[in-house]
N, C-alpha and C. Protein backbone atom coordinates (compact mmCIF):
# COMPACT_ATOMS: atom_id res chain seq x y z
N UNK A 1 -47.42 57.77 -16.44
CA UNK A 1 -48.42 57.17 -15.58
C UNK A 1 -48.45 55.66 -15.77
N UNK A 2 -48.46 55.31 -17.09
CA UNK A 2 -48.36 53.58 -17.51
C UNK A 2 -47.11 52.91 -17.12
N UNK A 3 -45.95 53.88 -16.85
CA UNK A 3 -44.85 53.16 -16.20
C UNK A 3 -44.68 52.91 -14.93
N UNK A 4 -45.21 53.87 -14.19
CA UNK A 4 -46.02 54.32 -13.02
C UNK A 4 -46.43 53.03 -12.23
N UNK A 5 -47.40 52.83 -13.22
CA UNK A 5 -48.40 51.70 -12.71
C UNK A 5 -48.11 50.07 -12.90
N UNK A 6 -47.37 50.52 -14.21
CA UNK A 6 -46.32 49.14 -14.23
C UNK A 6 -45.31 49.01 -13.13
N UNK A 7 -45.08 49.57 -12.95
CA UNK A 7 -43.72 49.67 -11.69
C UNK A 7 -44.07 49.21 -10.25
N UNK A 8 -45.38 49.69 -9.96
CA UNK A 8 -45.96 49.34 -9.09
C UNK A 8 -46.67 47.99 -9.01
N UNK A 9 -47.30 47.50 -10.07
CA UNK A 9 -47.56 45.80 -10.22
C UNK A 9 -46.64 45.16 -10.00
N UNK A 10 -45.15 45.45 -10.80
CA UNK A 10 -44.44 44.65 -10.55
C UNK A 10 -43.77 44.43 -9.14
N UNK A 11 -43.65 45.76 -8.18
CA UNK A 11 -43.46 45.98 -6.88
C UNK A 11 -44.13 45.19 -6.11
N UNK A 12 -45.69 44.80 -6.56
CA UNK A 12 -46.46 44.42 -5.89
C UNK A 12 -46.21 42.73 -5.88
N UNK A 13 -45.96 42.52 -7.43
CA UNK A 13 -45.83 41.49 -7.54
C UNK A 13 -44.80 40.62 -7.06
N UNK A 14 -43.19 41.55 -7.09
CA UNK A 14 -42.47 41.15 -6.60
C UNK A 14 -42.32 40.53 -4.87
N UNK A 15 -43.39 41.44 -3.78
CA UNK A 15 -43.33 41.51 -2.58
C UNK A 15 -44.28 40.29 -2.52
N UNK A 16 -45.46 40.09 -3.09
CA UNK A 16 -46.51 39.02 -3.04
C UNK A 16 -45.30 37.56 -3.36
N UNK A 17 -44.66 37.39 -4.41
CA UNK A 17 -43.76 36.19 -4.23
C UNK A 17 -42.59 36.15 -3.26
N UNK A 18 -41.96 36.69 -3.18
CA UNK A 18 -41.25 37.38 -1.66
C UNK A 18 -42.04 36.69 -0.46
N UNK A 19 -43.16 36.83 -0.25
CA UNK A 19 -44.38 36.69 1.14
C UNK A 19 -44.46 35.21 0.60
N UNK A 20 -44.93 34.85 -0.39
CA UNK A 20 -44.88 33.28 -0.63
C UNK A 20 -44.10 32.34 -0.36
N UNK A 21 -42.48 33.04 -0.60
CA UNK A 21 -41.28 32.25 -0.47
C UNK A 21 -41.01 32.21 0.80
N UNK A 22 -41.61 33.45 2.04
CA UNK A 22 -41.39 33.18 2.86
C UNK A 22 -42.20 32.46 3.72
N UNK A 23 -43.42 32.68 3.40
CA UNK A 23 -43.91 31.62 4.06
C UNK A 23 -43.87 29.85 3.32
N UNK A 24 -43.09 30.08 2.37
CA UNK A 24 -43.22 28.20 2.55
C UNK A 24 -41.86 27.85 3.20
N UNK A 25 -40.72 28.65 2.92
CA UNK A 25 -39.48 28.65 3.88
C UNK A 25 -40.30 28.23 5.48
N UNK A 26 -40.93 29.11 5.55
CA UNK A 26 -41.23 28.96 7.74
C UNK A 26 -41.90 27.30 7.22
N UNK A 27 -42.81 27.14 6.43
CA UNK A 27 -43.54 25.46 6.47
C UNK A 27 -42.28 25.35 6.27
N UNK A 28 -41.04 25.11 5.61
CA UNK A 28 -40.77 23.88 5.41
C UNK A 28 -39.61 23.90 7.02
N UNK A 29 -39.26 24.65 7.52
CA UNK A 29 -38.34 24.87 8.79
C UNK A 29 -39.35 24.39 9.68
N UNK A 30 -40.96 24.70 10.04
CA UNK A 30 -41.83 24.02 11.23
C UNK A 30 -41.94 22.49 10.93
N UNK A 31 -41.93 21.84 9.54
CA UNK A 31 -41.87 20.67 9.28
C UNK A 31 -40.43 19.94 9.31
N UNK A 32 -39.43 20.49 9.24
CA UNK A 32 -38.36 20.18 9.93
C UNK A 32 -37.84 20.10 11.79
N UNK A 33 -38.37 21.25 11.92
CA UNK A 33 -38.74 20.69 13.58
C UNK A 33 -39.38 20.04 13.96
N UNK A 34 -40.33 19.99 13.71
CA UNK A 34 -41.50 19.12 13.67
C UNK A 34 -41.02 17.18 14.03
N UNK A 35 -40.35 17.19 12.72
CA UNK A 35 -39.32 15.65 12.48
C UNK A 35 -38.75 15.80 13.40
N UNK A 36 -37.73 16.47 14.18
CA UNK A 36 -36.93 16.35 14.90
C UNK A 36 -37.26 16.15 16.20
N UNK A 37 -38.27 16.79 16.44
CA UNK A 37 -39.27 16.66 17.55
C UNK A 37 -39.53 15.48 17.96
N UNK A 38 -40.19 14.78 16.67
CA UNK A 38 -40.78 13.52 16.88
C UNK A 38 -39.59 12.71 16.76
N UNK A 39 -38.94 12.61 16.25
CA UNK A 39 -37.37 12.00 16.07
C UNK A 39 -36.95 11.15 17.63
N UNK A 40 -36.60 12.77 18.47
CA UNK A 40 -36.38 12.74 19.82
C UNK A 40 -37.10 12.27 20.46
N UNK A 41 -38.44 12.04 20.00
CA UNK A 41 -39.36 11.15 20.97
C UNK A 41 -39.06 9.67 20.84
N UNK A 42 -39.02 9.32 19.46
CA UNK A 42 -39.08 8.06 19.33
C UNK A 42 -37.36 7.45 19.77
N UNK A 43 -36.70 8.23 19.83
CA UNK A 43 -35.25 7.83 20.44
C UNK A 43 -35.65 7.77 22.31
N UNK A 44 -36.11 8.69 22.87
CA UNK A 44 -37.07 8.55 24.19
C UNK A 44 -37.63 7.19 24.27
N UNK A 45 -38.47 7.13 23.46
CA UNK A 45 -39.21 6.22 23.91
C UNK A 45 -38.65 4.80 23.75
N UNK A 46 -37.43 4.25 22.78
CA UNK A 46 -37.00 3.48 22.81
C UNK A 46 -35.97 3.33 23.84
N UNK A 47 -35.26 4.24 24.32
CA UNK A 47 -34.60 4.36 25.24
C UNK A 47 -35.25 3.95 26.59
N UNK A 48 -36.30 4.29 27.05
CA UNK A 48 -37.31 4.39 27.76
C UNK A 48 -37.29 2.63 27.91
N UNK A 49 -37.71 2.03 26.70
CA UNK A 49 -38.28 0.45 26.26
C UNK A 49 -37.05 -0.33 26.97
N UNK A 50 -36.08 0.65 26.49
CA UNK A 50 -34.52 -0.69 26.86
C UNK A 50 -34.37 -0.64 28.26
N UNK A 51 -34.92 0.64 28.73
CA UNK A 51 -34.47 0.56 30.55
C UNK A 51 -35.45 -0.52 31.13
N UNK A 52 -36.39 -0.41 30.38
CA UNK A 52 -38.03 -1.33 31.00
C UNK A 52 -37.37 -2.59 31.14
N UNK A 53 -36.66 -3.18 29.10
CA UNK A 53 -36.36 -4.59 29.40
C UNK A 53 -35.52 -4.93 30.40
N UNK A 54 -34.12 -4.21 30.77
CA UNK A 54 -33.20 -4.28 31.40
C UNK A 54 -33.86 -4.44 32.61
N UNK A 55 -34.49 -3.92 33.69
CA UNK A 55 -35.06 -4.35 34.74
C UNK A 55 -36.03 -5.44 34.38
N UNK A 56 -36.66 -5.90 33.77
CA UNK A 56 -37.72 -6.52 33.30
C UNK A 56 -36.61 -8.58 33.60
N UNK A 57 -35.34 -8.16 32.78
CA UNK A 57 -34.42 -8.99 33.20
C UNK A 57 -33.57 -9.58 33.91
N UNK A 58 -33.56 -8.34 35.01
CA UNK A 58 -32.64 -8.44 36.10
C UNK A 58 -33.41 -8.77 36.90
N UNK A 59 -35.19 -8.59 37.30
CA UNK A 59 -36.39 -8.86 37.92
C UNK A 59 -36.09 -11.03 37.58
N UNK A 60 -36.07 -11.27 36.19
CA UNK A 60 -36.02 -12.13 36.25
C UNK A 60 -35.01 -13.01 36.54
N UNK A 61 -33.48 -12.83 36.47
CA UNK A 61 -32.21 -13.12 37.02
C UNK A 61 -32.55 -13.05 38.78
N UNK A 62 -32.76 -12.22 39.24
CA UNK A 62 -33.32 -12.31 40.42
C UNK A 62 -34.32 -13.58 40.93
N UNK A 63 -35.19 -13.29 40.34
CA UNK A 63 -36.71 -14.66 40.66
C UNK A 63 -35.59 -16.05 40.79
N UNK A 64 -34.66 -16.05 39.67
CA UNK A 64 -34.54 -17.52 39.38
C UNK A 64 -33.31 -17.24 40.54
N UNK A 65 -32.51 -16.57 41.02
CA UNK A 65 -31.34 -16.63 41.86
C UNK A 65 -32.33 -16.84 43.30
N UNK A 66 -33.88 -16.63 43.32
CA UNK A 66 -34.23 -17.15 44.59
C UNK A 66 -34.73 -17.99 44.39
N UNK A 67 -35.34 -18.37 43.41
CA UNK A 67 -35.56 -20.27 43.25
C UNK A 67 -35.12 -21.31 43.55
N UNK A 68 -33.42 -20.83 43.05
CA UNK A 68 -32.87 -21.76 43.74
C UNK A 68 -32.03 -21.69 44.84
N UNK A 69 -32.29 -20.78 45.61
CA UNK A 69 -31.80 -20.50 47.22
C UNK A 69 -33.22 -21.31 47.32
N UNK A 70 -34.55 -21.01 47.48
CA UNK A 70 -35.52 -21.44 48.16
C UNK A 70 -35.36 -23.09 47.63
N UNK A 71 -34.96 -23.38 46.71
CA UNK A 71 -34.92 -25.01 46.79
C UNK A 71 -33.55 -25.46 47.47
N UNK A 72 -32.63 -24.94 47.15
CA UNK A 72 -31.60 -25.37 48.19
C UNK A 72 -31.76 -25.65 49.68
N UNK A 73 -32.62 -24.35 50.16
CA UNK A 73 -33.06 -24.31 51.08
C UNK A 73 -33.96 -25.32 51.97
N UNK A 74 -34.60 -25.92 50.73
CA UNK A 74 -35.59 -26.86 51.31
C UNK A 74 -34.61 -28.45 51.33
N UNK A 75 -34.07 -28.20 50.43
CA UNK A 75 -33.00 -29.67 50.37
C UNK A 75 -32.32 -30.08 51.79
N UNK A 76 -32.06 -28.63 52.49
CA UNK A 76 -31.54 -28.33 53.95
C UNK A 76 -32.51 -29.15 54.71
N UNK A 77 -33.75 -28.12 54.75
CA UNK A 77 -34.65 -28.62 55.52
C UNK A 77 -35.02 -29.96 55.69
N UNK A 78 -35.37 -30.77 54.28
CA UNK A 78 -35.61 -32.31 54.48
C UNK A 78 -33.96 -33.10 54.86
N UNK A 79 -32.85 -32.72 54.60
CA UNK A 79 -32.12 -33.37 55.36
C UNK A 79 -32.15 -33.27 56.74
N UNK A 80 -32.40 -32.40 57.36
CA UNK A 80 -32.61 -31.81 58.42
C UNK A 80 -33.50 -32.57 59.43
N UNK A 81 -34.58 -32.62 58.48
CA UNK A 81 -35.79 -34.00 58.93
C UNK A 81 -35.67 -34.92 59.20
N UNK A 82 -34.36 -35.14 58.05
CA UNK A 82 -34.50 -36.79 58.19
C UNK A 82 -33.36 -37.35 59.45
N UNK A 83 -32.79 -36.31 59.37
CA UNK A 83 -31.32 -36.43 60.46
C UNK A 83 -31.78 -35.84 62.20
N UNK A 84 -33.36 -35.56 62.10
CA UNK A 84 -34.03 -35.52 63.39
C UNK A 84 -34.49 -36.78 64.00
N UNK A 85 -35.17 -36.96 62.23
CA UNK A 85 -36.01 -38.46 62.70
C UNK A 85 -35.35 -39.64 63.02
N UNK A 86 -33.93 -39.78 62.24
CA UNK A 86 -33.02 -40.70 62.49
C UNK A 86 -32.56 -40.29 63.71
N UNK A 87 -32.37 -39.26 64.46
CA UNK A 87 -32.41 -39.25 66.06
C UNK A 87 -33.01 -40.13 66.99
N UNK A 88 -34.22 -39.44 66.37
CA UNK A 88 -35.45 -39.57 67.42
C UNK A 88 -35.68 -41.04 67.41
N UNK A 89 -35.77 -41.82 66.34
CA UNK A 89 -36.21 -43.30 66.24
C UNK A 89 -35.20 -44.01 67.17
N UNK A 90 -33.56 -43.49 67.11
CA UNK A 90 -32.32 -44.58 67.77
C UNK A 90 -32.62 -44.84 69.24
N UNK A 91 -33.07 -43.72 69.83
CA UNK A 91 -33.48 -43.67 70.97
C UNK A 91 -35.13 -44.49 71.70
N UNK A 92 -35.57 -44.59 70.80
CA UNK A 92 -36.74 -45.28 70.27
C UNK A 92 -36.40 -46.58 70.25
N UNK A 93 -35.27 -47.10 69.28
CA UNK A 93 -35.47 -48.41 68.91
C UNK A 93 -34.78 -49.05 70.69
N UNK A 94 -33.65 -48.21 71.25
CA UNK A 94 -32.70 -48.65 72.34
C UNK A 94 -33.95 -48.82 73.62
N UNK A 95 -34.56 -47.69 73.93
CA UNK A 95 -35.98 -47.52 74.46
C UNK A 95 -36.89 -49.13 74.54
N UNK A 96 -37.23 -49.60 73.36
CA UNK A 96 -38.23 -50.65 73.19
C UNK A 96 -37.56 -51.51 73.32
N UNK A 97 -35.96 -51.82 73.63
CA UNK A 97 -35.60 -53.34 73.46
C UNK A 97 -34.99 -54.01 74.25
């Protein structure tokens, strides 16, 4: 009967550390996914960051490639002016004299 009952503690005992080992095995495998999880996010989200800057830069390569069309543009225009007004006056000065 005393072997009995020894046999059975130790059965018991054996299955109770058994259940322990397995459950810290599953913690330590959910805390390994877990990392990896978050891992993949933070590779996301930096990935994410570099597409932002990359347009963020080409937005600005852009601005400045119309800056200076729109000032070129205007360089046009006041020559433009001035090669009206120098028209308009010759006819003007021949006009008055």
């Amino acid at each position: 009967m005393q072997d009995t009952k020894q046999q059975a503690d130790e059965a018991v005992d054996r299955a109770q550390s058994k259940w322990a080992q397995m459950k810290a095995d599953a913690a330590a495998r959910r805390e390994d996914i877990q990392a990896k999880i978050e891992k993949r996010a933070d590779q996301l989200d930096a990935k994410a960051a570099a597409t932002d800057a990359d347009w963020a830069e080409q937005d600005a390569a852009d601005a400045l490639d119309y800056a200076v069309y729109v000032i070129y543009d205007a360089q046009l225009a006041v020559l433009d002016a001035l090669d009206a007004r120098a028209y308009a006056d010759e006819p003007a000065k021949i006009a008055g004299t």
